[in-house]
C-alpha atoms as a PDB file:
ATOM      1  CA  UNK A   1       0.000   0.000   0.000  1.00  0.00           C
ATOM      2  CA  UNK A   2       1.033   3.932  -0.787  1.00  0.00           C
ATOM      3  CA  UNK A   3      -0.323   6.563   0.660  1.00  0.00           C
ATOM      4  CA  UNK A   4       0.596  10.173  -0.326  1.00  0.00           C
ATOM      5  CA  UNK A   5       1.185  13.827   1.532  1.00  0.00           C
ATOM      6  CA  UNK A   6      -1.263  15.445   2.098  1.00  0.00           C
ATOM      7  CA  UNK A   7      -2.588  17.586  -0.905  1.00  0.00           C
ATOM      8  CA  UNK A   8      -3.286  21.443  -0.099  1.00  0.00           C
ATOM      9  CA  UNK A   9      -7.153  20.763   1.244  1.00  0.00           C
ATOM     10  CA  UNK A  10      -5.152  18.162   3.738  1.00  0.00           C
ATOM     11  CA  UNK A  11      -6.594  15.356   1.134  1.00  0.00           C
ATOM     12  CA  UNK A  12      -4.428  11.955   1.144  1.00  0.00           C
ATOM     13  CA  UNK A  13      -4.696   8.951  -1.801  1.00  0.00           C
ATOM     14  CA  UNK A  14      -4.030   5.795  -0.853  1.00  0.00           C
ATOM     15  CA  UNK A  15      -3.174   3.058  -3.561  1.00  0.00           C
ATOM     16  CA  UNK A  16      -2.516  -0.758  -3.507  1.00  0.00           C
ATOM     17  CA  UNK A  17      -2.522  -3.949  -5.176  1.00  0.00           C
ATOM     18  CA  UNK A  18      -4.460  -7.541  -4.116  1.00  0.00           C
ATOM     19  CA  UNK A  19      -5.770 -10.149  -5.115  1.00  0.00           C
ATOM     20  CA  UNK A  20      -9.539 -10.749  -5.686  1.00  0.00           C
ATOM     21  CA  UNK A  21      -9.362 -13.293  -3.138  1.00  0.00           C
ATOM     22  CA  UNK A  22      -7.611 -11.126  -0.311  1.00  0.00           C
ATOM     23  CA  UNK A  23     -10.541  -8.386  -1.468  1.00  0.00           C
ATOM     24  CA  UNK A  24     -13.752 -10.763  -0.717  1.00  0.00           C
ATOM     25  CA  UNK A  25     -11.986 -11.809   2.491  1.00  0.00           C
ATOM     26  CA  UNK A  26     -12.339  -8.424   3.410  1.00  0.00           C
ATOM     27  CA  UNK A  27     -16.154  -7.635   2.519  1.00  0.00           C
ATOM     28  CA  UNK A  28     -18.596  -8.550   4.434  1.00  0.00           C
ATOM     29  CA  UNK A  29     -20.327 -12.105   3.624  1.00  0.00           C
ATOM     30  CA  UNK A  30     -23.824 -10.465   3.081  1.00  0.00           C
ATOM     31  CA  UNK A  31     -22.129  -8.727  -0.073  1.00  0.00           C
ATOM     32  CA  UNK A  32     -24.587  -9.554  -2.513  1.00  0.00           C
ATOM     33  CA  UNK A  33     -24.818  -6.355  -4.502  1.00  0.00           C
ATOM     34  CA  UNK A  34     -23.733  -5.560  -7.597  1.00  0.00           C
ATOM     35  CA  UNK A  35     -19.839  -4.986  -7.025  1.00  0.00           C
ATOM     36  CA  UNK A  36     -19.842  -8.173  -4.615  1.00  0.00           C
ATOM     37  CA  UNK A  37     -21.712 -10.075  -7.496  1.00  0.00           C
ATOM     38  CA  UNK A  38     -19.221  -8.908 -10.031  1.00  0.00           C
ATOM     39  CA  UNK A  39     -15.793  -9.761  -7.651  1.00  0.00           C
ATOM     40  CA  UNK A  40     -17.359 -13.328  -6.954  1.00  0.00           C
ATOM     41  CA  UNK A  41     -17.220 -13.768 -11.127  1.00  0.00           C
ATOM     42  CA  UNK A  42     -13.482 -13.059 -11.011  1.00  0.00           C
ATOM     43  CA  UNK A  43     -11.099 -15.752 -10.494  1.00  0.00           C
ATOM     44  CA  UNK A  44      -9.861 -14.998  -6.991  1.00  0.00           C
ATOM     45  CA  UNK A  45      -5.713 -14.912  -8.118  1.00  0.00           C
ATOM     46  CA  UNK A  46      -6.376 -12.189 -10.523  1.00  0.00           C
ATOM     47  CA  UNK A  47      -4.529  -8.601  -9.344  1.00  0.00           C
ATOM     48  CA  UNK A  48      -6.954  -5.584  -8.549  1.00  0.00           C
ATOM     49  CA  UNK A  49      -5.626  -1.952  -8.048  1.00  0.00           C
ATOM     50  CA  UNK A  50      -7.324  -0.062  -4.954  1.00  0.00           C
ATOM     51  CA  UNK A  51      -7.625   3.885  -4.917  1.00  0.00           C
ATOM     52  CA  UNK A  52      -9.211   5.457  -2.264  1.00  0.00           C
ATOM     53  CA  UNK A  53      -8.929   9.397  -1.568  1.00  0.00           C
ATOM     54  CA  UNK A  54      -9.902  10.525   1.786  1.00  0.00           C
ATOM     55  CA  UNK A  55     -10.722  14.054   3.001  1.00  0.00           C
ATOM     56  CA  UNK A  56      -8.864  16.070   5.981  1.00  0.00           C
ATOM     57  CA  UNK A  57     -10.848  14.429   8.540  1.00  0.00           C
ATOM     58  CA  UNK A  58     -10.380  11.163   7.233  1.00  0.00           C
ATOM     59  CA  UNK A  59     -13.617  10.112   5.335  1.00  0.00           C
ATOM     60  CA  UNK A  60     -13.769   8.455   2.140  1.00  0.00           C
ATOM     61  CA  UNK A  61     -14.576  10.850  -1.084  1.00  0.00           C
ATOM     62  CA  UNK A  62     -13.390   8.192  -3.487  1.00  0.00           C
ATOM     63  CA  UNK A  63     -13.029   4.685  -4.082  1.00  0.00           C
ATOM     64  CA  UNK A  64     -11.641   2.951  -7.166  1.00  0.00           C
ATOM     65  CA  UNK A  65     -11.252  -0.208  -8.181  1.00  0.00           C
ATOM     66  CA  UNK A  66      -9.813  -2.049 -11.465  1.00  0.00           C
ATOM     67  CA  UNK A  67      -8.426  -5.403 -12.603  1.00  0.00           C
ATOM     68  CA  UNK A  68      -7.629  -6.826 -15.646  1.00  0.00           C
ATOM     69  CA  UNK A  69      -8.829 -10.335 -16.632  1.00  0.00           C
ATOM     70  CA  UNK A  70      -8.424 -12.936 -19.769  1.00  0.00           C
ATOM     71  CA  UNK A  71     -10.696 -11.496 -22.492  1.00  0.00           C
ATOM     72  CA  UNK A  72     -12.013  -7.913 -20.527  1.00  0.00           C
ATOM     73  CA  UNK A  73     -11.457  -5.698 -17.617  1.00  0.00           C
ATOM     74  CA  UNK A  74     -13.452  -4.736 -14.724  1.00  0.00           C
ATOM     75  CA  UNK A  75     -13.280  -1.172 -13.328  1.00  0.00           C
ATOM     76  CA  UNK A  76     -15.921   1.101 -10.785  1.00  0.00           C
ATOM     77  CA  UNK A  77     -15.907   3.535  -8.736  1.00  0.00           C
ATOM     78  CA  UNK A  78     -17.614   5.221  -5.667  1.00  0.00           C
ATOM     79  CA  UNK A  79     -18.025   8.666  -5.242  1.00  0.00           C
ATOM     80  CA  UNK A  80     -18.767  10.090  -1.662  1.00  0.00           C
ATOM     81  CA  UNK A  81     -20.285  13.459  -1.864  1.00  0.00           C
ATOM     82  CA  UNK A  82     -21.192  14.521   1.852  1.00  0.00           C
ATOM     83  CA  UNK A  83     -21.207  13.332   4.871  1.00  0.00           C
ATOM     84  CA  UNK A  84     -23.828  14.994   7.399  1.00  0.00           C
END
């Protein structure tokens, strides 16, 4: 994992690299929307690149995901907007 200096706002990025498999072992079993339901169709050895950019306090505004498998690639995002 890589995480960056703070940007000017006191925004950090942090990036990394796992495996499908070591992803679902992190997500809750219930996972059965969409982005759980496309990560189960995935052979669990293929390599997926994490981004996720946080705010100054420390809350998500971004997270990215994207891997690359035989014959397509997978990529999706979610944005975070506000937090109340």
């Amino acid at each position: 994992m890589h995480r960056s200096a703070p940007d000017g706002a006191g925004s950090v990025r942090y990036t990394a690299g796992v495996s499908v498999g070591t992803l679902l072992s992190l997500l809750p079993e219930a996972e059965t929307g969409p982005a759980g339901r496309a990560l189960r169709s995935v052979p669990s050895g293929i390599g997926v690149s994490l981004d996720m950019r946080v705010d100054a306090d420390g809350r998500p505004t971004l997270i990215g995901l994207r891997a690359a498998v035989p014959g397509g690639r997978f990529s999706g995002s979610m944005a975070f907007r506000s937090y109340r």
